[in-house]
PDB file of N, CA and C in Angstrom:
ATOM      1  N   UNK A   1      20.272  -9.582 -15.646  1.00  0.00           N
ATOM      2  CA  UNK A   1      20.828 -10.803 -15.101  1.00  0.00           C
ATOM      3  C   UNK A   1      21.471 -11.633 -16.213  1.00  0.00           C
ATOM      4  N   UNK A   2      20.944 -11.584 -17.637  1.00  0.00           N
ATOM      5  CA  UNK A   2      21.393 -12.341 -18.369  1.00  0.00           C
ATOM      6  C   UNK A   2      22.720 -12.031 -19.012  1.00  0.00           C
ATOM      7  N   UNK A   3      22.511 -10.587 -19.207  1.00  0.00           N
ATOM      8  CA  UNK A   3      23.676  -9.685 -19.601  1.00  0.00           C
ATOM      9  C   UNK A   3      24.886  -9.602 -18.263  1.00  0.00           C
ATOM     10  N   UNK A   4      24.819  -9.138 -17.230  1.00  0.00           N
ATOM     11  CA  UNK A   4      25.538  -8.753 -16.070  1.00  0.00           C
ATOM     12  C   UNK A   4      26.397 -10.441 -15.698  1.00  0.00           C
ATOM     13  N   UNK A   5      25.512 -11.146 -15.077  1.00  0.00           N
ATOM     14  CA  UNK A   5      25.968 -11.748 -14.431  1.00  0.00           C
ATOM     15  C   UNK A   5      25.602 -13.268 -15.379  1.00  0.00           C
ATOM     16  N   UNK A   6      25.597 -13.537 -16.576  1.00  0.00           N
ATOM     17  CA  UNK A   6      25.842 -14.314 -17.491  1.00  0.00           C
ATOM     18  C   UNK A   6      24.552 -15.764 -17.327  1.00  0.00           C
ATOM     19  N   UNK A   7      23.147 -15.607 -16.506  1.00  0.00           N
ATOM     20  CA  UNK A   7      22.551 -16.585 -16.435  1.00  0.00           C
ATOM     21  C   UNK A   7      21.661 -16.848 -16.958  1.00  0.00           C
ATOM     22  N   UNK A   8      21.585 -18.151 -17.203  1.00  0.00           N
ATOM     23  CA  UNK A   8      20.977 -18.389 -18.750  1.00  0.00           C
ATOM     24  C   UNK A   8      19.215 -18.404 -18.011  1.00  0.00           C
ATOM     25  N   UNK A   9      18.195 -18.215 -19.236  1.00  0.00           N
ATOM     26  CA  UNK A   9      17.185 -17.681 -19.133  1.00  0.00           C
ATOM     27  C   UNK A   9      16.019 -18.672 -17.910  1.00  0.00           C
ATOM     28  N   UNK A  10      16.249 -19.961 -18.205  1.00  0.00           N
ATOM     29  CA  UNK A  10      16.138 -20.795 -17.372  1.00  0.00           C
ATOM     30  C   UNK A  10      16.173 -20.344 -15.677  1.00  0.00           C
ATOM     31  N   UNK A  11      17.508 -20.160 -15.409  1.00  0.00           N
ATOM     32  CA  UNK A  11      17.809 -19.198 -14.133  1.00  0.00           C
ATOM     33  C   UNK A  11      17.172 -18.103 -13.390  1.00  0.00           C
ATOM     34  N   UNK A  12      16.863 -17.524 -14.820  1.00  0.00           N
ATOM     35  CA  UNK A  12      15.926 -15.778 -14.353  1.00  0.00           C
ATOM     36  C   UNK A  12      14.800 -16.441 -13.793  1.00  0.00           C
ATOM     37  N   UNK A  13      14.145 -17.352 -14.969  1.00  0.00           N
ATOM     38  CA  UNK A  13      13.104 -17.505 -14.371  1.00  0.00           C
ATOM     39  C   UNK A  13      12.893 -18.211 -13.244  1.00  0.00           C
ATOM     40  N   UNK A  14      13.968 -19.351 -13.031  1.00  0.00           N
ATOM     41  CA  UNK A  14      13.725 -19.679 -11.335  1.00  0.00           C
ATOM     42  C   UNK A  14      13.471 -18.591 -10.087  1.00  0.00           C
ATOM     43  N   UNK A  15      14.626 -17.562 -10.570  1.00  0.00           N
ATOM     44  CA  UNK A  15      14.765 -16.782  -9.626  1.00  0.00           C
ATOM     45  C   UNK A  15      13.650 -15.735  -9.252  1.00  0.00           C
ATOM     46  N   UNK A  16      13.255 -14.923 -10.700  1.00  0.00           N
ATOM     47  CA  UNK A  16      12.257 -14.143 -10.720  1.00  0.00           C
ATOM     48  C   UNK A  16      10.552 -14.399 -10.705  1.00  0.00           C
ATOM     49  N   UNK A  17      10.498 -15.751 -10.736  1.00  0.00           N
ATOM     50  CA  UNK A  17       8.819 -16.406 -10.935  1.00  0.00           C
ATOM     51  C   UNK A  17       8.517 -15.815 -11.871  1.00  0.00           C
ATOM     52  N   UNK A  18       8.994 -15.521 -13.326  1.00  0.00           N
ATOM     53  CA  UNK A  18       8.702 -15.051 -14.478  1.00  0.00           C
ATOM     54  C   UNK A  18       8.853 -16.262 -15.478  1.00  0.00           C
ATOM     55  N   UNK A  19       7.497 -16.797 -16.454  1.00  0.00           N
ATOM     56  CA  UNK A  19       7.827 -17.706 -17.093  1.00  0.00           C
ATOM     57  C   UNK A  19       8.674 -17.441 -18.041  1.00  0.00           C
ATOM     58  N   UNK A  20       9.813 -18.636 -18.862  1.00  0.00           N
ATOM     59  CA  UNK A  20      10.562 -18.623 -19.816  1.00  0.00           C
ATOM     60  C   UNK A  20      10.295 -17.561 -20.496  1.00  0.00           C
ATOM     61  N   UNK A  21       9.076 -17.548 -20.940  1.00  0.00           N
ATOM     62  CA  UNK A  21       8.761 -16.743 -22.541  1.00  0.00           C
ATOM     63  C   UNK A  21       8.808 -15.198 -22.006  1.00  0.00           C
ATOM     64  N   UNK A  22       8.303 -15.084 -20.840  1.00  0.00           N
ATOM     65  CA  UNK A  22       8.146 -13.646 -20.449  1.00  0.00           C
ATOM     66  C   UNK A  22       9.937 -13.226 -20.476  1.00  0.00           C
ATOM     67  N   UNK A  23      10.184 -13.984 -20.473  1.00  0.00           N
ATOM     68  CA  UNK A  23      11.858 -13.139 -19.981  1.00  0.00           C
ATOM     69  C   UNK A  23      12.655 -13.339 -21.190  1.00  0.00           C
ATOM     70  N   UNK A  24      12.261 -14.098 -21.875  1.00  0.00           N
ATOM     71  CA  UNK A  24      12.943 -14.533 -23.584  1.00  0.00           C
ATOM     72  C   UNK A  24      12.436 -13.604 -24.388  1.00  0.00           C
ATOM     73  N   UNK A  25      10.537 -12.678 -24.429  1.00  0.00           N
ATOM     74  CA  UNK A  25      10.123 -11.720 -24.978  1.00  0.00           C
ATOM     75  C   UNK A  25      11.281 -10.271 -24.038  1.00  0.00           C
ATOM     76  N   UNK A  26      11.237 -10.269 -22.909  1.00  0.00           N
ATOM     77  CA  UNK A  26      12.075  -8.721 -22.846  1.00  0.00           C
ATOM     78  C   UNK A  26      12.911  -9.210 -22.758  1.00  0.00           C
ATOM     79  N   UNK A  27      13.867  -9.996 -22.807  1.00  0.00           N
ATOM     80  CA  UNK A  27      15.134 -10.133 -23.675  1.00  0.00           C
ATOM     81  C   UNK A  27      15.156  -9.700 -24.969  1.00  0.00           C
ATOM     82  N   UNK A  28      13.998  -9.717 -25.629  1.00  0.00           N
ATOM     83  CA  UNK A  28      14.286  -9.304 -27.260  1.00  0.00           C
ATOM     84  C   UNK A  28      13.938  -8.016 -27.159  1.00  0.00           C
ATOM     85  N   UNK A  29      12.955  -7.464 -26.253  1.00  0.00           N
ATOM     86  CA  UNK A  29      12.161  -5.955 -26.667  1.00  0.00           C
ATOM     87  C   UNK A  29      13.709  -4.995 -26.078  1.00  0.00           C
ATOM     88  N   UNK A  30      14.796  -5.802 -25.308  1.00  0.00           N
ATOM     89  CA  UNK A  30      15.701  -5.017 -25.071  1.00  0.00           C
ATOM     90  C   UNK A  30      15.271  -3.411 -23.545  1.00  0.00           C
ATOM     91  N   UNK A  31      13.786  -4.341 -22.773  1.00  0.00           N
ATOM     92  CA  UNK A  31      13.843  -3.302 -21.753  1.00  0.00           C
ATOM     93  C   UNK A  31      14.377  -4.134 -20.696  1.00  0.00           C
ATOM     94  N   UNK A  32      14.909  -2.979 -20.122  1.00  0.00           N
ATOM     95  CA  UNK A  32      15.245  -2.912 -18.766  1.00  0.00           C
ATOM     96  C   UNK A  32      14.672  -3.761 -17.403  1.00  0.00           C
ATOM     97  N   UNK A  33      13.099  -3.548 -16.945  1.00  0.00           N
ATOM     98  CA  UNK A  33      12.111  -4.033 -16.088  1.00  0.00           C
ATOM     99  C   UNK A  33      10.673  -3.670 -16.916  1.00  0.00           C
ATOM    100  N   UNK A  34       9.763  -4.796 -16.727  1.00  0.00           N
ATOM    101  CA  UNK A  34       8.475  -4.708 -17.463  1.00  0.00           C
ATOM    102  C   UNK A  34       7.915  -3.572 -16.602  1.00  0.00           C
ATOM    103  N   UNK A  35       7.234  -2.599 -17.067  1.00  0.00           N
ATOM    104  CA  UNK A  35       6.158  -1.696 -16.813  1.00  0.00           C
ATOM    105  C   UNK A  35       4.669  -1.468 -16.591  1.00  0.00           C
ATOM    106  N   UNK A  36       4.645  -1.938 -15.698  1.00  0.00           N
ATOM    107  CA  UNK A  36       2.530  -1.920 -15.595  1.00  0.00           C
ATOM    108  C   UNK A  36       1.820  -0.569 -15.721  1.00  0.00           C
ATOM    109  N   UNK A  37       1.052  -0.147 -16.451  1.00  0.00           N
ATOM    110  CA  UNK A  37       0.423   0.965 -16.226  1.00  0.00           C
ATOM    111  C   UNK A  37      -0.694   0.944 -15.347  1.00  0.00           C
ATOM    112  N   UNK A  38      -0.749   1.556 -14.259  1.00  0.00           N
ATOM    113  CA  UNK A  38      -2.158   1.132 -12.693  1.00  0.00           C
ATOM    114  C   UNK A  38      -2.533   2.573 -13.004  1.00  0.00           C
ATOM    115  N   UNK A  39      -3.599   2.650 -12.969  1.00  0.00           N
ATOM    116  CA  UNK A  39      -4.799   4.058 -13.145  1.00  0.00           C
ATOM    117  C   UNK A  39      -4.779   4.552 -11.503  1.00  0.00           C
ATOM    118  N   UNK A  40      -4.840   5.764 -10.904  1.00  0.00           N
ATOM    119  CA  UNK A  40      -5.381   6.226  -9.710  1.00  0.00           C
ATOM    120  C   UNK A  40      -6.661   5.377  -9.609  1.00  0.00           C
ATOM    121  N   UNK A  41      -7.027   4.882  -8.848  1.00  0.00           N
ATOM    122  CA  UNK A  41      -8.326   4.488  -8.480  1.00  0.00           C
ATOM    123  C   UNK A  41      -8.862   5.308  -6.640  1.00  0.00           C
ATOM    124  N   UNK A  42      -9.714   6.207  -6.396  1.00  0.00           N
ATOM    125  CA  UNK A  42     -10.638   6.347  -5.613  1.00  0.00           C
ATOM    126  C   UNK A  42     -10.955   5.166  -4.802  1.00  0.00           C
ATOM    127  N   UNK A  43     -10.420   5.569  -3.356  1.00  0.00           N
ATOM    128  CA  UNK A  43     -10.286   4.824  -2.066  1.00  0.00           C
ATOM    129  C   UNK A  43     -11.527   4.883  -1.297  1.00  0.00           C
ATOM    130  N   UNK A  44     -12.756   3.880  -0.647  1.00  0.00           N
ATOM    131  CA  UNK A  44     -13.803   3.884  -0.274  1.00  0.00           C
ATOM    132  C   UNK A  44     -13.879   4.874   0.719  1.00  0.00           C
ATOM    133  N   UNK A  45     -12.364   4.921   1.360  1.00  0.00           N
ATOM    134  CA  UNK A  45     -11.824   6.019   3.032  1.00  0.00           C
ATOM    135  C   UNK A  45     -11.887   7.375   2.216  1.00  0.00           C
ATOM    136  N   UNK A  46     -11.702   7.935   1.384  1.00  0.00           N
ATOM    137  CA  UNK A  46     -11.397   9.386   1.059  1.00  0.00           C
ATOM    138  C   UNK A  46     -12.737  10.341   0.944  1.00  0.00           C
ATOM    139  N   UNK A  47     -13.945  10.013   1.190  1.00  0.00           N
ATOM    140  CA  UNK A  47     -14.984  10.461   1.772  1.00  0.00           C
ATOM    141  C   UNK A  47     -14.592  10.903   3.447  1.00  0.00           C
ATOM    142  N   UNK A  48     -13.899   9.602   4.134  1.00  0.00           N
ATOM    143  CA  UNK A  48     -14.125  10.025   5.134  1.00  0.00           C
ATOM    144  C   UNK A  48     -12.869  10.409   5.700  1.00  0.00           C
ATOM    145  N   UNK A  49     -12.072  10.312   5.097  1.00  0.00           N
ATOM    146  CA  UNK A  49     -10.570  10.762   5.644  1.00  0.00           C
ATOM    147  C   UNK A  49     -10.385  11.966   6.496  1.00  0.00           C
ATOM    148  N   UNK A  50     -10.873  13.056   6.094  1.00  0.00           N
ATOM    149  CA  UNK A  50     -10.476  14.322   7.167  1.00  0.00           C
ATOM    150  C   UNK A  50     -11.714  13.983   8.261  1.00  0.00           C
ATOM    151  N   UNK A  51     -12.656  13.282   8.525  1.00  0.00           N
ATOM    152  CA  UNK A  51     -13.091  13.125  10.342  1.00  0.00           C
ATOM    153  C   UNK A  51     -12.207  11.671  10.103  1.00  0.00           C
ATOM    154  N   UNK A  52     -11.263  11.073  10.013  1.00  0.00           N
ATOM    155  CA  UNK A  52     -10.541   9.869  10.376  1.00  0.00           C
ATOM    156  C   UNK A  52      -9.349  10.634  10.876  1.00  0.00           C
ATOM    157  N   UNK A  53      -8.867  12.458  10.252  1.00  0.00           N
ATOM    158  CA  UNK A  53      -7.362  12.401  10.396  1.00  0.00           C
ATOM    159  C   UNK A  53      -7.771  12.998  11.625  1.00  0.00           C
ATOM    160  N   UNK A  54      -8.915  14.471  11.619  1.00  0.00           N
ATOM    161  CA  UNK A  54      -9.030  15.079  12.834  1.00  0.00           C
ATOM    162  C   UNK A  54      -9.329  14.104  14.230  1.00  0.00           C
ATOM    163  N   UNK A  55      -9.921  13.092  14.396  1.00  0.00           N
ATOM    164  CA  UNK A  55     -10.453  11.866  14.870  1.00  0.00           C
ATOM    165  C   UNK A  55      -8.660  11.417  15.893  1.00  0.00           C
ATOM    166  N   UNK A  56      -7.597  11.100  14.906  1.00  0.00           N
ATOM    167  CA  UNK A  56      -6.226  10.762  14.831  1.00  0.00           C
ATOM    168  C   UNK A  56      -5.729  12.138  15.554  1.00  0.00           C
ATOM    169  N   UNK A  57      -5.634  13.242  15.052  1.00  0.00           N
ATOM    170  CA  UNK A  57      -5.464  14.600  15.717  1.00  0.00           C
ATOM    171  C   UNK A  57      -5.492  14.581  16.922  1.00  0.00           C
ATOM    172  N   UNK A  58      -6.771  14.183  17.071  1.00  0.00           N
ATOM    173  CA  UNK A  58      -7.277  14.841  19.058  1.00  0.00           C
ATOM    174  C   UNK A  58      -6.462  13.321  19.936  1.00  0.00           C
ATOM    175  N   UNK A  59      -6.699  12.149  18.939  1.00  0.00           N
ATOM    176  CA  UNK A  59      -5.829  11.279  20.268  1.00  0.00           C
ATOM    177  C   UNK A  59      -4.513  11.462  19.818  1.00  0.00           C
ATOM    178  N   UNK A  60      -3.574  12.137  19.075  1.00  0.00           N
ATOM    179  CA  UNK A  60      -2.448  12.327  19.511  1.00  0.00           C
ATOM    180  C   UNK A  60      -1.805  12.829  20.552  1.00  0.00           C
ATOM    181  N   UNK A  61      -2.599  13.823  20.973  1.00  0.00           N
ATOM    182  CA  UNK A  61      -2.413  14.599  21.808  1.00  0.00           C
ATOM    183  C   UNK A  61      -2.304  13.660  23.219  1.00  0.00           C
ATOM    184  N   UNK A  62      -3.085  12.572  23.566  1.00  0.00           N
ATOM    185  CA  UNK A  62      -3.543  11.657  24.589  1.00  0.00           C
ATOM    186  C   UNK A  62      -1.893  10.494  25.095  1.00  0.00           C
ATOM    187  N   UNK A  63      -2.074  10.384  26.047  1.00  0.00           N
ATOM    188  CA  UNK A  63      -1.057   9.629  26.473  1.00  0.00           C
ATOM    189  C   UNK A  63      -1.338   7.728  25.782  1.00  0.00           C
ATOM    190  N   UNK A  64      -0.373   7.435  26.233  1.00  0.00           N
ATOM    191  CA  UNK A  64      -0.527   6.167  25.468  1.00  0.00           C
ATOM    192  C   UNK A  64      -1.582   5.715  25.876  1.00  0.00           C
ATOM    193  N   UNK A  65      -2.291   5.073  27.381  1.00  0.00           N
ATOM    194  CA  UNK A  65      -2.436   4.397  27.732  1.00  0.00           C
ATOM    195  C   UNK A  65      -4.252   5.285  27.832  1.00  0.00           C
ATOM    196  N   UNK A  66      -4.141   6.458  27.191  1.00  0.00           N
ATOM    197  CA  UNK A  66      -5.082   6.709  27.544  1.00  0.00           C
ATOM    198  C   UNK A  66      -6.429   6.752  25.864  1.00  0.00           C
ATOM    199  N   UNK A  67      -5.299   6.691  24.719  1.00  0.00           N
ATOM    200  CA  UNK A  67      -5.740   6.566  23.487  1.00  0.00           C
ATOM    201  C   UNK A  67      -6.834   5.126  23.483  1.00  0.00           C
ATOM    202  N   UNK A  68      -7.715   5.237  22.259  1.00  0.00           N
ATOM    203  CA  UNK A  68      -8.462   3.819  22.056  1.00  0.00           C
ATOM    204  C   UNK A  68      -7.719   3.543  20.553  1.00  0.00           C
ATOM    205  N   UNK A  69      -7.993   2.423  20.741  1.00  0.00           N
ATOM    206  CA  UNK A  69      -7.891   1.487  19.320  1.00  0.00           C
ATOM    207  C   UNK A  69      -8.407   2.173  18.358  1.00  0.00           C
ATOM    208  N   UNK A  70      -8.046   1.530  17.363  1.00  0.00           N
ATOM    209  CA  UNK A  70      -8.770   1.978  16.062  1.00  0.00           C
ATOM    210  C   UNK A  70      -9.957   1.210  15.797  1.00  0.00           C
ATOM    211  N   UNK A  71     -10.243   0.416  16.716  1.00  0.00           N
ATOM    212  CA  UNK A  71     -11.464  -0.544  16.380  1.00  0.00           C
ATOM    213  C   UNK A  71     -12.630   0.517  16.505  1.00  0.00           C
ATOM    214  N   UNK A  72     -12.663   1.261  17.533  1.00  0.00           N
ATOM    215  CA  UNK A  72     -13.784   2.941  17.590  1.00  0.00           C
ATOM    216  C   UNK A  72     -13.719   3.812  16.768  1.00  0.00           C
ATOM    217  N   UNK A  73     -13.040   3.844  16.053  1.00  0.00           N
ATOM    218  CA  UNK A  73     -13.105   4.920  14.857  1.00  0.00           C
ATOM    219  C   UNK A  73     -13.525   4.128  13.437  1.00  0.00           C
ATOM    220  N   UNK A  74     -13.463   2.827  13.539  1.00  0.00           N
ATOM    221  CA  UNK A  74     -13.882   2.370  12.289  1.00  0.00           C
ATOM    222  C   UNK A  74     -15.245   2.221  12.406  1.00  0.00           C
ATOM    223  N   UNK A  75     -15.866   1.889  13.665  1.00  0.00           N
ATOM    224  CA  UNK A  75     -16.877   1.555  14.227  1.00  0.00           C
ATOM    225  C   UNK A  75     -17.773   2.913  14.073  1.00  0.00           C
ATOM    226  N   UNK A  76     -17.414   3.631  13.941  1.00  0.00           N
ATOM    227  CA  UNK A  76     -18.031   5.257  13.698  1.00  0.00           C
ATOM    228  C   UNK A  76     -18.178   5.419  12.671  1.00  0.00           C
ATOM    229  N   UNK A  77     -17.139   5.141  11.795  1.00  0.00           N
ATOM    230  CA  UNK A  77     -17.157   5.007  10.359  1.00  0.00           C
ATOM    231  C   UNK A  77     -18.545   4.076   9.651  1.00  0.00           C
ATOM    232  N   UNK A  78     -18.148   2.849  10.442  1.00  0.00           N
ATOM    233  CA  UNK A  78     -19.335   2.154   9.879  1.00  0.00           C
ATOM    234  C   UNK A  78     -20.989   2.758   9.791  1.00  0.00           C
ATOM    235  N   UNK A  79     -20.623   3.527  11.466  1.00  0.00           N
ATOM    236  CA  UNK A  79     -22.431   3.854  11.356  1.00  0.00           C
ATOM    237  C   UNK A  79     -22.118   4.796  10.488  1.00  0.00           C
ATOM    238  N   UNK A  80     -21.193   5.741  10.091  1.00  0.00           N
ATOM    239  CA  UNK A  80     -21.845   6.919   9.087  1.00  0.00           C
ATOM    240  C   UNK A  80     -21.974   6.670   7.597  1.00  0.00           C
ATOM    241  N   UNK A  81     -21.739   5.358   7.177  1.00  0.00           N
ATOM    242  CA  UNK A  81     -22.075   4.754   5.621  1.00  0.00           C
ATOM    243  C   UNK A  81     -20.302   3.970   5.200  1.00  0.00           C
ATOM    244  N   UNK A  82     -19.261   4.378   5.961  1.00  0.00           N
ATOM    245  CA  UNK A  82     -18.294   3.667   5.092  1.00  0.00           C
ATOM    246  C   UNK A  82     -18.450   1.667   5.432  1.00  0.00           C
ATOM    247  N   UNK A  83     -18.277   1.401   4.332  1.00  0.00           N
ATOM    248  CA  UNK A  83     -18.526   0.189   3.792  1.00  0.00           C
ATOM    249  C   UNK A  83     -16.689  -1.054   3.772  1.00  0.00           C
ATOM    250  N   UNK A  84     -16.027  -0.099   3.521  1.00  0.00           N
ATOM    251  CA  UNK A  84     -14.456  -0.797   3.698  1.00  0.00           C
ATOM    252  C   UNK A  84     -14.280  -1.382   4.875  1.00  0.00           C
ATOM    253  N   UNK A  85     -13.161  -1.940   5.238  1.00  0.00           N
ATOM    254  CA  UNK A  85     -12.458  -2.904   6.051  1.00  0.00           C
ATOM    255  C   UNK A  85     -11.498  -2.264   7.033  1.00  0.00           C
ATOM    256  N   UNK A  86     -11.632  -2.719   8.056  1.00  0.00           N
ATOM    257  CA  UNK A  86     -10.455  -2.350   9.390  1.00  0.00           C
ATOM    258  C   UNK A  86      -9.185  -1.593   8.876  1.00  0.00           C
ATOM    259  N   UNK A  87      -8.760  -2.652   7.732  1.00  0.00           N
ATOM    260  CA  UNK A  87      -7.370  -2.829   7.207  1.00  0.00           C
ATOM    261  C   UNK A  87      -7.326  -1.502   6.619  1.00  0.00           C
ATOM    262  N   UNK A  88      -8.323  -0.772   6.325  1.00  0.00           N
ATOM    263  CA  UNK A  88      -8.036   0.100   5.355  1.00  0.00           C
ATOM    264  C   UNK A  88      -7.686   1.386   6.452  1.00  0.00           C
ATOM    265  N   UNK A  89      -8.666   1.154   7.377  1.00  0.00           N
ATOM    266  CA  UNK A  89      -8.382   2.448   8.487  1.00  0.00           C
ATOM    267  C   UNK A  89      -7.126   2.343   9.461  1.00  0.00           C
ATOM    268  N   UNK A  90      -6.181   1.050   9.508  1.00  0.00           N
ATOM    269  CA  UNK A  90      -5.284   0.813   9.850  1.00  0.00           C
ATOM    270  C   UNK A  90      -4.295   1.589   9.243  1.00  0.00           C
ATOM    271  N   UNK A  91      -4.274   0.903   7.924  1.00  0.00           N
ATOM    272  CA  UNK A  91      -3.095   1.558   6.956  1.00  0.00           C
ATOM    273  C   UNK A  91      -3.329   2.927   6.502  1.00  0.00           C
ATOM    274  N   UNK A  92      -4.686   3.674   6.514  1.00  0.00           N
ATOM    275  CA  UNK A  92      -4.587   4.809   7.063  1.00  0.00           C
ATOM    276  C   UNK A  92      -3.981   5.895   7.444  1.00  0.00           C
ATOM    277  N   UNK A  93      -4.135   5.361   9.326  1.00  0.00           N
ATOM    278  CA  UNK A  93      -3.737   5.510  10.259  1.00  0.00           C
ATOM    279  C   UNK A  93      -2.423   5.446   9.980  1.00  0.00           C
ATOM    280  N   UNK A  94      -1.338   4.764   9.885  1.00  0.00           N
ATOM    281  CA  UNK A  94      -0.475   3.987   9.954  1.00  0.00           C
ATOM    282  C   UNK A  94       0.614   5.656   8.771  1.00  0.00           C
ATOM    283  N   UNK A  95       0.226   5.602   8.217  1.00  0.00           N
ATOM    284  CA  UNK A  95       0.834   6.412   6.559  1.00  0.00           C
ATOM    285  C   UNK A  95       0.531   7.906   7.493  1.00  0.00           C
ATOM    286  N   UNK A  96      -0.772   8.251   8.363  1.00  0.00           N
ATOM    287  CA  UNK A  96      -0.859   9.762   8.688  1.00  0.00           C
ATOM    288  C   UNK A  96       0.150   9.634   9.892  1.00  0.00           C
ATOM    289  N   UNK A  97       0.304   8.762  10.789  1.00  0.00           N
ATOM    290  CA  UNK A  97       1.107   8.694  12.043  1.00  0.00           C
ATOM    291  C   UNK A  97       2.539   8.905  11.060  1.00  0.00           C
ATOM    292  N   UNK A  98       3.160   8.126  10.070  1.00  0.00           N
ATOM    293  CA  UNK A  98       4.294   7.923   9.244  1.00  0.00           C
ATOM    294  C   UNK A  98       4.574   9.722   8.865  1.00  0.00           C
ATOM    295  N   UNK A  99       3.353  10.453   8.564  1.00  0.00           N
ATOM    296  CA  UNK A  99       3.556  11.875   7.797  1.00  0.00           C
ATOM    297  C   UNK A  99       4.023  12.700   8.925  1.00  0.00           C
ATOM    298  N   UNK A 100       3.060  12.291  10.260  1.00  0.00           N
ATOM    299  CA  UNK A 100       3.268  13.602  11.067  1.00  0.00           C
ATOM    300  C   UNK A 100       4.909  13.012  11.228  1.00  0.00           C
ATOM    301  N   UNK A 101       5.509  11.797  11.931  1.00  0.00           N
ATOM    302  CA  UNK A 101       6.663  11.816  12.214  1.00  0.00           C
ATOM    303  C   UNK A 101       7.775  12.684  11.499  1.00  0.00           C
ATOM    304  N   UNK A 102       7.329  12.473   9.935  1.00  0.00           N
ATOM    305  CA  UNK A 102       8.002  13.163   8.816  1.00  0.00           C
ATOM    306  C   UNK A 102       8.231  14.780   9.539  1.00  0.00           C
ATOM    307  N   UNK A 103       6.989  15.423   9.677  1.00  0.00           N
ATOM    308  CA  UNK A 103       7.125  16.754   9.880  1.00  0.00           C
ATOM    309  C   UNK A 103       7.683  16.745  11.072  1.00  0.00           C
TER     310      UNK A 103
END
């Protein structure tokens, strides 16, 4: 931005929520976009993922109106020891429904 389109550092940082100094330091280091290094971290669901996908499997097959929520499969989950959140069996859900479409 500073190079391309000529705005002074002040600017970036309005724009980007990056303080002054952060954008005045990679202005000097000369990169491109800052780089975070994030480790794989082990998901509380990946114990239980294959009875969550087969679980997902058998109600695909089911008409709309005849499928349940995901509130029963987390609820299953719970009694068999998983400890995570709705959200997690949502987004899940959500990424295996996203794969099969893929295939």
């Amino acid at each position: 931005m500073h190079l391309r389109q000529k705005l002074q550092i002040r600017e970036i940082s309005r724009r980007t929520g990056l303080s002054r100094n952060t954008v005045t330091k990679h202005l000097a280091s000369d990169t491109i976009e800052p780089r975070f290094a994030t480790s794989e971290r082990p998901s509380k669901l990946d114990p239980f993922a294959g009875k969550l996908a087969d679980w997902l499997k058998s109600q695909a097959g089911k008409s709309r109106k005849q499928r349940l929520t995901l509130k029963q499969p987390h609820a299953d989950l719970v009694a068999l020891g998983f400890t995570g959140s709705y959200g997690r069996v949502a987004a899940f859900a959500r990424g295996w429904r996203d794969d099969c479409q893929r295939e």
